[in-house]
PDB file of N, CA and C in Angstrom:
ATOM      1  N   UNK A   1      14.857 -55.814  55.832  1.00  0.00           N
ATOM      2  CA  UNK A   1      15.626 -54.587  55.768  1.00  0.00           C
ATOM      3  C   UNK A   1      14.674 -53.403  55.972  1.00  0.00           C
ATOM      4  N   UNK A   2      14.983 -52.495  56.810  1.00  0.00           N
ATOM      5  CA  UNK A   2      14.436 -51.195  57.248  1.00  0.00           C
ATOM      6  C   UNK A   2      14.071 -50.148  55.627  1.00  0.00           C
ATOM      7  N   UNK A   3      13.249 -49.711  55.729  1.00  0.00           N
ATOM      8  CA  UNK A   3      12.817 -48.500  54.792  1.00  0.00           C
ATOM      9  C   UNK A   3      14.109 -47.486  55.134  1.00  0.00           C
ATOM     10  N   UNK A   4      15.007 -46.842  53.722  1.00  0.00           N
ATOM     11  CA  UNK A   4      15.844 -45.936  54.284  1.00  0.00           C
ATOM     12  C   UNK A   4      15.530 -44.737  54.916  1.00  0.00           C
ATOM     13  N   UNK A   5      16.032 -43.405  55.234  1.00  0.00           N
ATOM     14  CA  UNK A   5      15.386 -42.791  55.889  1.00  0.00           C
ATOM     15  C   UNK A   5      15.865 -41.375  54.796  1.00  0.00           C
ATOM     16  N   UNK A   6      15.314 -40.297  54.246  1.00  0.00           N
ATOM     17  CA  UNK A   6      15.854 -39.790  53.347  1.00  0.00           C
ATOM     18  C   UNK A   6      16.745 -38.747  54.171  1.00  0.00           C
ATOM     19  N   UNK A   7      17.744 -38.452  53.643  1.00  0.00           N
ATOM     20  CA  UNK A   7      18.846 -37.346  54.353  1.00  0.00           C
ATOM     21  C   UNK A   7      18.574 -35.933  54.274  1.00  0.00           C
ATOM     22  N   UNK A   8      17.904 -34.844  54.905  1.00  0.00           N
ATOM     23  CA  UNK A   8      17.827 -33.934  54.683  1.00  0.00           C
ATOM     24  C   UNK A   8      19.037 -33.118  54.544  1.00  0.00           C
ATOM     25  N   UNK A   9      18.966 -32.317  53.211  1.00  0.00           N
ATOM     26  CA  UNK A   9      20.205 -31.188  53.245  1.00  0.00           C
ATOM     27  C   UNK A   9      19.992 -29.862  53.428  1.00  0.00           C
ATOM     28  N   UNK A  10      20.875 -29.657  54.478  1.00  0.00           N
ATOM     29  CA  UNK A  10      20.626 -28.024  54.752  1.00  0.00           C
ATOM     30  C   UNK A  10      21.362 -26.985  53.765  1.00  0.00           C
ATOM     31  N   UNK A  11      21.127 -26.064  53.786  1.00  0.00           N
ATOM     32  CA  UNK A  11      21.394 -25.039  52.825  1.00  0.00           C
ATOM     33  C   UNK A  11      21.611 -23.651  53.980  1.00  0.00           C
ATOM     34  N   UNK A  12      23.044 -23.074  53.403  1.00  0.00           N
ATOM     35  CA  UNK A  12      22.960 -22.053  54.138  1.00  0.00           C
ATOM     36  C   UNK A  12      23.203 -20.637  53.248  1.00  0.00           C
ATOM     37  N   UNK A  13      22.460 -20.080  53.700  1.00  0.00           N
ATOM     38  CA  UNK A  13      22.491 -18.743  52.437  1.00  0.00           C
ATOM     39  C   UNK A  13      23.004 -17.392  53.317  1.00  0.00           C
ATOM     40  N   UNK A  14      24.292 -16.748  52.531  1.00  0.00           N
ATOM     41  CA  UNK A  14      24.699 -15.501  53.071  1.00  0.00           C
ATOM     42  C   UNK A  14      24.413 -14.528  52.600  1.00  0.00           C
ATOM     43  N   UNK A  15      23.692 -13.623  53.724  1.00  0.00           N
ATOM     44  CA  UNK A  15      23.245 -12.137  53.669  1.00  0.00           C
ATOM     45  C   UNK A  15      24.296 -11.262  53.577  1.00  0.00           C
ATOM     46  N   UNK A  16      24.444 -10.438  52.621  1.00  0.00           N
ATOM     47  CA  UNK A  16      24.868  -8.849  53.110  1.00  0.00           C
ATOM     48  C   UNK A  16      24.501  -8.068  53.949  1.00  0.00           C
ATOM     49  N   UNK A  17      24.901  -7.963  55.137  1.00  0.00           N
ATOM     50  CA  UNK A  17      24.446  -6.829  55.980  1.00  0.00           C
ATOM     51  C   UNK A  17      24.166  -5.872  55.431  1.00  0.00           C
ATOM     52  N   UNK A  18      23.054  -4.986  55.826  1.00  0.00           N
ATOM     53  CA  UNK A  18      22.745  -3.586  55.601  1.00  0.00           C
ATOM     54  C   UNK A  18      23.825  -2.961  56.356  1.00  0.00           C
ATOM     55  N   UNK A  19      24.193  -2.054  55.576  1.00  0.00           N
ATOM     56  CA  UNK A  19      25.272  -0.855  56.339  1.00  0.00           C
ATOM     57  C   UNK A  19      24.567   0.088  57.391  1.00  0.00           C
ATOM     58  N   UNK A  20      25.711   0.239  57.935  1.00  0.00           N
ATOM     59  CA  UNK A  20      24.748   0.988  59.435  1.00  0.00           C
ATOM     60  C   UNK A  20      24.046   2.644  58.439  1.00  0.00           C
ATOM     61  N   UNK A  21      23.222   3.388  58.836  1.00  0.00           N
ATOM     62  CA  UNK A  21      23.440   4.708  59.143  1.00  0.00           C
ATOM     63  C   UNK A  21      23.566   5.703  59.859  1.00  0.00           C
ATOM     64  N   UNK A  22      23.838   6.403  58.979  1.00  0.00           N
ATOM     65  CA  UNK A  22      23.919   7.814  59.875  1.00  0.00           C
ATOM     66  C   UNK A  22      23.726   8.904  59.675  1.00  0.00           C
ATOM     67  N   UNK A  23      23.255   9.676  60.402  1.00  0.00           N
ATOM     68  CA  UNK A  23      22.449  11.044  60.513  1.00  0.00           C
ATOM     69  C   UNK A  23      23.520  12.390  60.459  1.00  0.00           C
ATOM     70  N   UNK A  24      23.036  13.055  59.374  1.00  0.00           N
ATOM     71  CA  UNK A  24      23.864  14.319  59.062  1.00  0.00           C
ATOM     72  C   UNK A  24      22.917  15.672  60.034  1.00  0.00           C
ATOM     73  N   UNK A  25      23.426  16.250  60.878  1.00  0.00           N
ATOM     74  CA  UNK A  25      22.879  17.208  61.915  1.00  0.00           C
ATOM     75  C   UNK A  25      23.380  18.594  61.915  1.00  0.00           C
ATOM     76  N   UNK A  26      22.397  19.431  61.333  1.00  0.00           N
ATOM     77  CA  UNK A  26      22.750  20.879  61.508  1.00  0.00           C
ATOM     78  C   UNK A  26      22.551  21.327  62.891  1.00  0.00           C
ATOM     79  N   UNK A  27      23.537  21.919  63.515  1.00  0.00           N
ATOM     80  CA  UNK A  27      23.588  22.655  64.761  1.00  0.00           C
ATOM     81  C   UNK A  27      23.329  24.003  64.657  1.00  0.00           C
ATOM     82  N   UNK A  28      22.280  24.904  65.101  1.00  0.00           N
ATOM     83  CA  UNK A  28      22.136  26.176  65.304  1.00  0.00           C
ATOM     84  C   UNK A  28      23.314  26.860  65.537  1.00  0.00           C
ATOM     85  N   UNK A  29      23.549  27.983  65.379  1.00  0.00           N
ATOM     86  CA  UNK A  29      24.378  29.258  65.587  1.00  0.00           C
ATOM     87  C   UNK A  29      24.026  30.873  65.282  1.00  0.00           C
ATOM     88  N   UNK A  30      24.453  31.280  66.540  1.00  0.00           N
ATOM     89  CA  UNK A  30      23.503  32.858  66.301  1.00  0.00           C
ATOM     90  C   UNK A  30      24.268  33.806  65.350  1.00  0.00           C
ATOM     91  N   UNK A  31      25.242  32.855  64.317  1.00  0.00           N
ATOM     92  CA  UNK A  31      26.336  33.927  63.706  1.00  0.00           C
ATOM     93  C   UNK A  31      25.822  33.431  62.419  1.00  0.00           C
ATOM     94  N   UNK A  32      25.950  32.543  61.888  1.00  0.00           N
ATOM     95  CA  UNK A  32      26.289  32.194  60.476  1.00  0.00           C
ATOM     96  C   UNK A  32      24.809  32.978  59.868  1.00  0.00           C
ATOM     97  N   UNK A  33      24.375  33.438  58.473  1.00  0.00           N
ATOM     98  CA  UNK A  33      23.713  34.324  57.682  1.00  0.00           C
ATOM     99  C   UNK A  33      23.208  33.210  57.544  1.00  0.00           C
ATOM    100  N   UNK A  34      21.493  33.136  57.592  1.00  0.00           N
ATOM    101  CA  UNK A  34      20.685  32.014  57.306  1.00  0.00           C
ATOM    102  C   UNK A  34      20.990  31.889  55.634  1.00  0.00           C
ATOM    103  N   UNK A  35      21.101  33.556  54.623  1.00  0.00           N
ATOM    104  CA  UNK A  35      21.261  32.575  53.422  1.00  0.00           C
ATOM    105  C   UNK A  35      22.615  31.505  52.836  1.00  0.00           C
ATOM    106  N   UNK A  36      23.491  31.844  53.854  1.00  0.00           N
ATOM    107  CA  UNK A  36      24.982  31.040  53.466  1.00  0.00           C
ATOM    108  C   UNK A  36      24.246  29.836  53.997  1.00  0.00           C
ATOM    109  N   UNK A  37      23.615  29.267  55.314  1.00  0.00           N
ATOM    110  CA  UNK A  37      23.500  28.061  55.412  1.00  0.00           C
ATOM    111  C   UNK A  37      22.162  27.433  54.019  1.00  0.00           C
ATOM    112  N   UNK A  38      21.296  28.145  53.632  1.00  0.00           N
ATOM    113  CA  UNK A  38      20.964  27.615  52.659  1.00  0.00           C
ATOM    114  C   UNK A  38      21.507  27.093  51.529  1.00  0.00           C
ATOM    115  N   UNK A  39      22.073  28.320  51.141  1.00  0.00           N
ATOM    116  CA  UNK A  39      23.825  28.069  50.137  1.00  0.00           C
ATOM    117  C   UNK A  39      23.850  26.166  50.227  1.00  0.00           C
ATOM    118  N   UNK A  40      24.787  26.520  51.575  1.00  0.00           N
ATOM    119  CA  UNK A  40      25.293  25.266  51.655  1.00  0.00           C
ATOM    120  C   UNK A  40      24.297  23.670  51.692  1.00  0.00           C
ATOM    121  N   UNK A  41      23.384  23.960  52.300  1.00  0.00           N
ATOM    122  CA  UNK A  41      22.388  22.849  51.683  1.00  0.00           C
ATOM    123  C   UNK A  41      22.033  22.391  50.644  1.00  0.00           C
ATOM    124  N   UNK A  42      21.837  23.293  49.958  1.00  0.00           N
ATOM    125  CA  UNK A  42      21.423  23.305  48.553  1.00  0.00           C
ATOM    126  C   UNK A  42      22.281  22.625  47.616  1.00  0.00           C
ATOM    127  N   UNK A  43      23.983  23.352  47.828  1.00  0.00           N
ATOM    128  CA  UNK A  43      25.055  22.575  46.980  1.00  0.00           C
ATOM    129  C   UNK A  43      25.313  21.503  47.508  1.00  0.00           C
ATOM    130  N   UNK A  44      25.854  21.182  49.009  1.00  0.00           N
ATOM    131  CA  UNK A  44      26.209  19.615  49.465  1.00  0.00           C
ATOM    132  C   UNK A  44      25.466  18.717  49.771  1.00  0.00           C
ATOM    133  N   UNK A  45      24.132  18.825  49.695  1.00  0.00           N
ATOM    134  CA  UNK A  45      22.941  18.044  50.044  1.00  0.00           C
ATOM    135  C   UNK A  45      21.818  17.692  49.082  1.00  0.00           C
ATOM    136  N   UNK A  46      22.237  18.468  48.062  1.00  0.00           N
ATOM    137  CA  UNK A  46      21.360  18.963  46.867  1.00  0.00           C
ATOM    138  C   UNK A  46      19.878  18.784  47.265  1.00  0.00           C
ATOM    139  N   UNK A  47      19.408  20.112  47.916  1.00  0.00           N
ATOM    140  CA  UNK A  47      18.278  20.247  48.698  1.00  0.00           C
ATOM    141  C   UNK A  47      17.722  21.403  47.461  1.00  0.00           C
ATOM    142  N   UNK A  48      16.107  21.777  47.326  1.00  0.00           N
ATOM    143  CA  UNK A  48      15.483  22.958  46.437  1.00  0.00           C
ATOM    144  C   UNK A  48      15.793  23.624  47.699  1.00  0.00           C
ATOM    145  N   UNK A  49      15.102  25.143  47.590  1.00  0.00           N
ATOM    146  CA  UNK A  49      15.153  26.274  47.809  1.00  0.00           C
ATOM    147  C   UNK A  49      14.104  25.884  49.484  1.00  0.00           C
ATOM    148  N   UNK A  50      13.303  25.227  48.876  1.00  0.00           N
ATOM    149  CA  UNK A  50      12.279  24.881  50.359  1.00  0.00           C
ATOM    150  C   UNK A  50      12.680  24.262  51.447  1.00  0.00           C
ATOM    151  N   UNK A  51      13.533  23.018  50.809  1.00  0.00           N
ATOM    152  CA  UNK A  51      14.017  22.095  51.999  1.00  0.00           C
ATOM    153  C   UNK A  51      14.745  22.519  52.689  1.00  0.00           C
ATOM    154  N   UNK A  52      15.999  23.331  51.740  1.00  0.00           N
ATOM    155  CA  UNK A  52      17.122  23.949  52.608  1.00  0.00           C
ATOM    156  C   UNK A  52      16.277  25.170  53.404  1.00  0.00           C
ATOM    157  N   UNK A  53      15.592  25.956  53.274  1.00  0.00           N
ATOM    158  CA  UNK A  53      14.787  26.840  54.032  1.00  0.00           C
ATOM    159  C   UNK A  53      14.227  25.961  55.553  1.00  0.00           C
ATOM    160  N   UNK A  54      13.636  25.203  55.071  1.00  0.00           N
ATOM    161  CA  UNK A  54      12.987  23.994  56.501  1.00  0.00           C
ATOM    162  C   UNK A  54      13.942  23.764  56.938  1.00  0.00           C
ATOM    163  N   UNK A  55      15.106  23.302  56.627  1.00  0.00           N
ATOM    164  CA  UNK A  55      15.665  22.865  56.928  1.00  0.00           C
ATOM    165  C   UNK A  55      16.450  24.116  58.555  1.00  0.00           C
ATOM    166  N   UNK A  56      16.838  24.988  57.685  1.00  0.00           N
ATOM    167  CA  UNK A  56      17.247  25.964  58.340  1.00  0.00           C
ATOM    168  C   UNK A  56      16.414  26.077  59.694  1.00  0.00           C
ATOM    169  N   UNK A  57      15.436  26.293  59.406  1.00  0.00           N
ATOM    170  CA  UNK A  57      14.225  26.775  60.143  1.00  0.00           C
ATOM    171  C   UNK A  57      14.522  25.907  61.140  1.00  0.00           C
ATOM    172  N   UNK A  58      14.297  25.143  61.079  1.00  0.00           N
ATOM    173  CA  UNK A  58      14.061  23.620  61.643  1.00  0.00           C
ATOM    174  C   UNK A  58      15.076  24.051  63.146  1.00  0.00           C
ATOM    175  N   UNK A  59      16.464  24.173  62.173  1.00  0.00           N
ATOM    176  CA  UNK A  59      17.666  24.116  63.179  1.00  0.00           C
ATOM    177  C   UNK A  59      17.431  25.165  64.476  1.00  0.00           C
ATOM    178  N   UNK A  60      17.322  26.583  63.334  1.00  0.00           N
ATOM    179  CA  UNK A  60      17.293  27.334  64.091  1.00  0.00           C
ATOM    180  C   UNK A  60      16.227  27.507  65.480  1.00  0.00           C
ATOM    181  N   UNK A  61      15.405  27.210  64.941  1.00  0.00           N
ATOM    182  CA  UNK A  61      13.601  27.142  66.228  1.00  0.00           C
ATOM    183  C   UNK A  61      14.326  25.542  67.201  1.00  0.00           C
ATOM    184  N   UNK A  62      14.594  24.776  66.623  1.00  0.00           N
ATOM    185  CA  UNK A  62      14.885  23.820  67.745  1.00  0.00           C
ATOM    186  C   UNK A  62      16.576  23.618  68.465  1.00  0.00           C
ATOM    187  N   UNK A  63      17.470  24.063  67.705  1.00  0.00           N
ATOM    188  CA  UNK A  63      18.741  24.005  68.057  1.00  0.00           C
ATOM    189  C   UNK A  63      19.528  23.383  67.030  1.00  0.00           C
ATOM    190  N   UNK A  64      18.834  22.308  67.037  1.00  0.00           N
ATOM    191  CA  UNK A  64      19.665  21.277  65.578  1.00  0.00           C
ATOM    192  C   UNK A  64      18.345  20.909  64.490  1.00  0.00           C
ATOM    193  N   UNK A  65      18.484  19.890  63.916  1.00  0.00           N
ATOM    194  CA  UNK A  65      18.178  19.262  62.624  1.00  0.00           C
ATOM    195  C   UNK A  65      18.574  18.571  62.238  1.00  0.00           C
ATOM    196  N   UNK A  66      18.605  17.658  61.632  1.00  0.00           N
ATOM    197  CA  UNK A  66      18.393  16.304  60.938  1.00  0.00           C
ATOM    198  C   UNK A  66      18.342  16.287  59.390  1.00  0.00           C
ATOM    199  N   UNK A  67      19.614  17.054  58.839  1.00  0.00           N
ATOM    200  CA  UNK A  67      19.850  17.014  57.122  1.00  0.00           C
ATOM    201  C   UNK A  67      19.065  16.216  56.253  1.00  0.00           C
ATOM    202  N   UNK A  68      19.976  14.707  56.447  1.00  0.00           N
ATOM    203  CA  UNK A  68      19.909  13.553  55.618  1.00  0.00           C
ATOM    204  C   UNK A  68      20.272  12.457  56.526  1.00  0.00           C
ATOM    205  N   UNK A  69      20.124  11.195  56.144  1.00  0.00           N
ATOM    206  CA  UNK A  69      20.656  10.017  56.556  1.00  0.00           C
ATOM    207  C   UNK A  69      21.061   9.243  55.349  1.00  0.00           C
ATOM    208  N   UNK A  70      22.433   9.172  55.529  1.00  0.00           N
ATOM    209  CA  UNK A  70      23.501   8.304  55.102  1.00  0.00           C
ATOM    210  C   UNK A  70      24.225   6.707  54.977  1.00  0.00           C
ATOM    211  N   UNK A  71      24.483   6.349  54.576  1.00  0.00           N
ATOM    212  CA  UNK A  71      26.175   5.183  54.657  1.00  0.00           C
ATOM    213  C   UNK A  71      26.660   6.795  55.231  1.00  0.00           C
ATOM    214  N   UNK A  72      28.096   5.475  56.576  1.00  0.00           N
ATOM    215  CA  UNK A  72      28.535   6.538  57.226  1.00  0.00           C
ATOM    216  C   UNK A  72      30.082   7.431  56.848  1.00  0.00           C
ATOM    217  N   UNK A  73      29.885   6.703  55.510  1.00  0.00           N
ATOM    218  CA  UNK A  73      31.304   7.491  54.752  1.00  0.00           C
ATOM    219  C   UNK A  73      30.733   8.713  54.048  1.00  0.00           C
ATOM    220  N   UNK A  74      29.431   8.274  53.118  1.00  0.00           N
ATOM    221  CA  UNK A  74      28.972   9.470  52.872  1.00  0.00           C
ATOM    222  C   UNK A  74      28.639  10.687  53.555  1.00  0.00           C
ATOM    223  N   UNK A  75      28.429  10.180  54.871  1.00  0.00           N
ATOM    224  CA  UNK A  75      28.155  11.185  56.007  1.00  0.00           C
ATOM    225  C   UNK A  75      29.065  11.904  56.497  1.00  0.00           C
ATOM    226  N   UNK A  76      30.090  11.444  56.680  1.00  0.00           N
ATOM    227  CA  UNK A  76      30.980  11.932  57.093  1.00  0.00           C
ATOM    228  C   UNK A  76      31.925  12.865  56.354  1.00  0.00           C
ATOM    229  N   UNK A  77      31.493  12.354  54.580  1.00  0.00           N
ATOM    230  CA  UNK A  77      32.044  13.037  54.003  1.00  0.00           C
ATOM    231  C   UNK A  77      31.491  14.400  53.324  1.00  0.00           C
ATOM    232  N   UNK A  78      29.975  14.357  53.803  1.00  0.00           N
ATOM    233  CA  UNK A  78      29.289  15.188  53.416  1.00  0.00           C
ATOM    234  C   UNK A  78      29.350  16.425  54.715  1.00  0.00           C
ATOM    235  N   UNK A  79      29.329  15.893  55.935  1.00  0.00           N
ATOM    236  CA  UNK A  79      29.611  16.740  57.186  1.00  0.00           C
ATOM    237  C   UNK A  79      30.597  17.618  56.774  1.00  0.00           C
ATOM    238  N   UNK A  80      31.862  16.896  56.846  1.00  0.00           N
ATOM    239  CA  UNK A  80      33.600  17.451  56.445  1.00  0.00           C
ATOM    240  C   UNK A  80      33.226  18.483  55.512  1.00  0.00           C
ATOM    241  N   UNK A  81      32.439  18.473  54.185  1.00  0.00           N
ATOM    242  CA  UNK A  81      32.544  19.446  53.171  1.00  0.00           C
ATOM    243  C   UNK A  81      31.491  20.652  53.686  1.00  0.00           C
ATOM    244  N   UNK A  82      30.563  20.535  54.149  1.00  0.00           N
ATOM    245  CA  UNK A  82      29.269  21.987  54.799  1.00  0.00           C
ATOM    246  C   UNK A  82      30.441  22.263  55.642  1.00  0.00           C
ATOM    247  N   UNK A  83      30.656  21.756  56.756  1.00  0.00           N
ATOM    248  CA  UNK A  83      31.748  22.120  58.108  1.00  0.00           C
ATOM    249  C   UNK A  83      33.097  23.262  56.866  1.00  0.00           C
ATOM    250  N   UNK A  84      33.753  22.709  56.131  1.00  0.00           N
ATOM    251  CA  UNK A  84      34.691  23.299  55.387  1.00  0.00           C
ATOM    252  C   UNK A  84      34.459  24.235  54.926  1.00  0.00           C
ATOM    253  N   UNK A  85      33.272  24.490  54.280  1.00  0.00           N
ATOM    254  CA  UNK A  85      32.448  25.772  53.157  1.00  0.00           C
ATOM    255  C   UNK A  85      32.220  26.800  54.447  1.00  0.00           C
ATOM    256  N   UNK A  86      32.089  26.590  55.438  1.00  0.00           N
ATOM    257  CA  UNK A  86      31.365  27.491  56.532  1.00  0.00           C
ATOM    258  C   UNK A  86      33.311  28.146  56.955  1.00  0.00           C
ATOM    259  N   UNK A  87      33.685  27.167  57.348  1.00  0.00           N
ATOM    260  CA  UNK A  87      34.800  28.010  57.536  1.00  0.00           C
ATOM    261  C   UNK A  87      36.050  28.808  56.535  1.00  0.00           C
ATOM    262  N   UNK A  88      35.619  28.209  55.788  1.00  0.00           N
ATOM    263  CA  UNK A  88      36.035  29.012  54.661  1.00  0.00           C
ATOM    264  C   UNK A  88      35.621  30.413  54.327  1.00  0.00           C
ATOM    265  N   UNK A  89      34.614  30.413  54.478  1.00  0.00           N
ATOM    266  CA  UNK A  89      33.505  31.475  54.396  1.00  0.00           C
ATOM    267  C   UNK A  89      33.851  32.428  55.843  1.00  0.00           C
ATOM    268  N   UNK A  90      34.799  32.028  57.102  1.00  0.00           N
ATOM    269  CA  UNK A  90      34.869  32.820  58.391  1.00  0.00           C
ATOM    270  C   UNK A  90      33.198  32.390  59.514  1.00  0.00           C
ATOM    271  N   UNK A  91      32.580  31.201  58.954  1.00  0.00           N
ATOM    272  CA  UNK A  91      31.352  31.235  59.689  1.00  0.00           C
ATOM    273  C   UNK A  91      31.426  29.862  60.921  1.00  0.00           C
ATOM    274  N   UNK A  92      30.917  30.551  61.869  1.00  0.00           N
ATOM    275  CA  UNK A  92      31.080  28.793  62.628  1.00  0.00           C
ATOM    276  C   UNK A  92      30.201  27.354  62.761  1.00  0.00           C
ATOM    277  N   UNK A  93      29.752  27.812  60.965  1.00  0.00           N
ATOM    278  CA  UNK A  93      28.281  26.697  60.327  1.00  0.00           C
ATOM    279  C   UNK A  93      28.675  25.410  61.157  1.00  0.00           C
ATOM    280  N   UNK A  94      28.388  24.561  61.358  1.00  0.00           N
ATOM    281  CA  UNK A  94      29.027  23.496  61.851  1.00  0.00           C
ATOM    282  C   UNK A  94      27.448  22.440  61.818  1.00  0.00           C
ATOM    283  N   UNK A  95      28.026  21.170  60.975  1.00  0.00           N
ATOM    284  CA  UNK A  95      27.210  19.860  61.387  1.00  0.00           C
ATOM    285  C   UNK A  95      27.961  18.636  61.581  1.00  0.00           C
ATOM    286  N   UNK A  96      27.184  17.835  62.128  1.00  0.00           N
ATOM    287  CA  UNK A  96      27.902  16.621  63.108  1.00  0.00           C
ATOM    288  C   UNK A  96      27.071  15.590  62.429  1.00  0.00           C
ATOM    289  N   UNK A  97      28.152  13.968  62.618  1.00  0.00           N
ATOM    290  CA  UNK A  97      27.116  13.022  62.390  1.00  0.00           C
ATOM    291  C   UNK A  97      26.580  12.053  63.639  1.00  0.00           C
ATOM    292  N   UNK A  98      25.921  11.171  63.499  1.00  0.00           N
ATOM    293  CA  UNK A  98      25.520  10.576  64.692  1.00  0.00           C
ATOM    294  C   UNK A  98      24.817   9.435  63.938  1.00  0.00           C
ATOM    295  N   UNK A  99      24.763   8.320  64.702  1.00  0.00           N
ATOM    296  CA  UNK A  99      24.628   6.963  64.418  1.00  0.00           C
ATOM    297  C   UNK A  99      22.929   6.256  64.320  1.00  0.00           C
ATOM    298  N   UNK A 100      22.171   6.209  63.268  1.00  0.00           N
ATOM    299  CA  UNK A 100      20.725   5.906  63.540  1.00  0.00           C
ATOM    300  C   UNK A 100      20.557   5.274  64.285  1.00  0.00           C
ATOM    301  N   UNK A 101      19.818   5.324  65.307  1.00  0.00           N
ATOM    302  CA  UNK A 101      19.180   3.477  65.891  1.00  0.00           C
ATOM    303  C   UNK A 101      18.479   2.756  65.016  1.00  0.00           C
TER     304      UNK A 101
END
């Protein structure tokens, strides 16, 4: 009689995907009052006094900026509320999201 042969068992283990992200983007505008867009950093992003300043800066010298990166509900829901405060306010603050690579 042959030596048996032992049965290997496979095992399969399930991952949680990482959730995609996504990028919260301030867009320049030659209207809105640089301190309202700080304002708004500060409360919906909870940024200090510096970041939201860089931040600003940032937009303004290059066109846009790069807030935060998100889960894309938070993003979206964080966009919706700066976008809202600006027009509320009569300003045409406006940020967008966009998808990390």
């Amino acid at each position: 009689m042959a030596p048996s042969i032992p049965q290997l068992k496979t095992r399969t283990r399930t991952r949680a995907e990482r959730p995609r992200l996504y990028k919260v983007i301030l867009l320049n505008d030659d209207f809105t009052p640089r301190d309202f867009v700080v304002t708004v950093l500060k409360a919906i992003f909870r940024m200090t006094e510096g970041e939201a300043l860089g931040v600003m800066m940032t937009a303004h010298q290059r066109g846009a900026c790069v807030v935060a990166v998100f889960t894309r509900e938070i993003a979206e829901e964080k966009c919706l509320r700066a976008n809202d405060e600006g027009r509320r306010a009569g300003h045409p603050l406006a940020f967008t999201t966009e998808r990390e690579e």
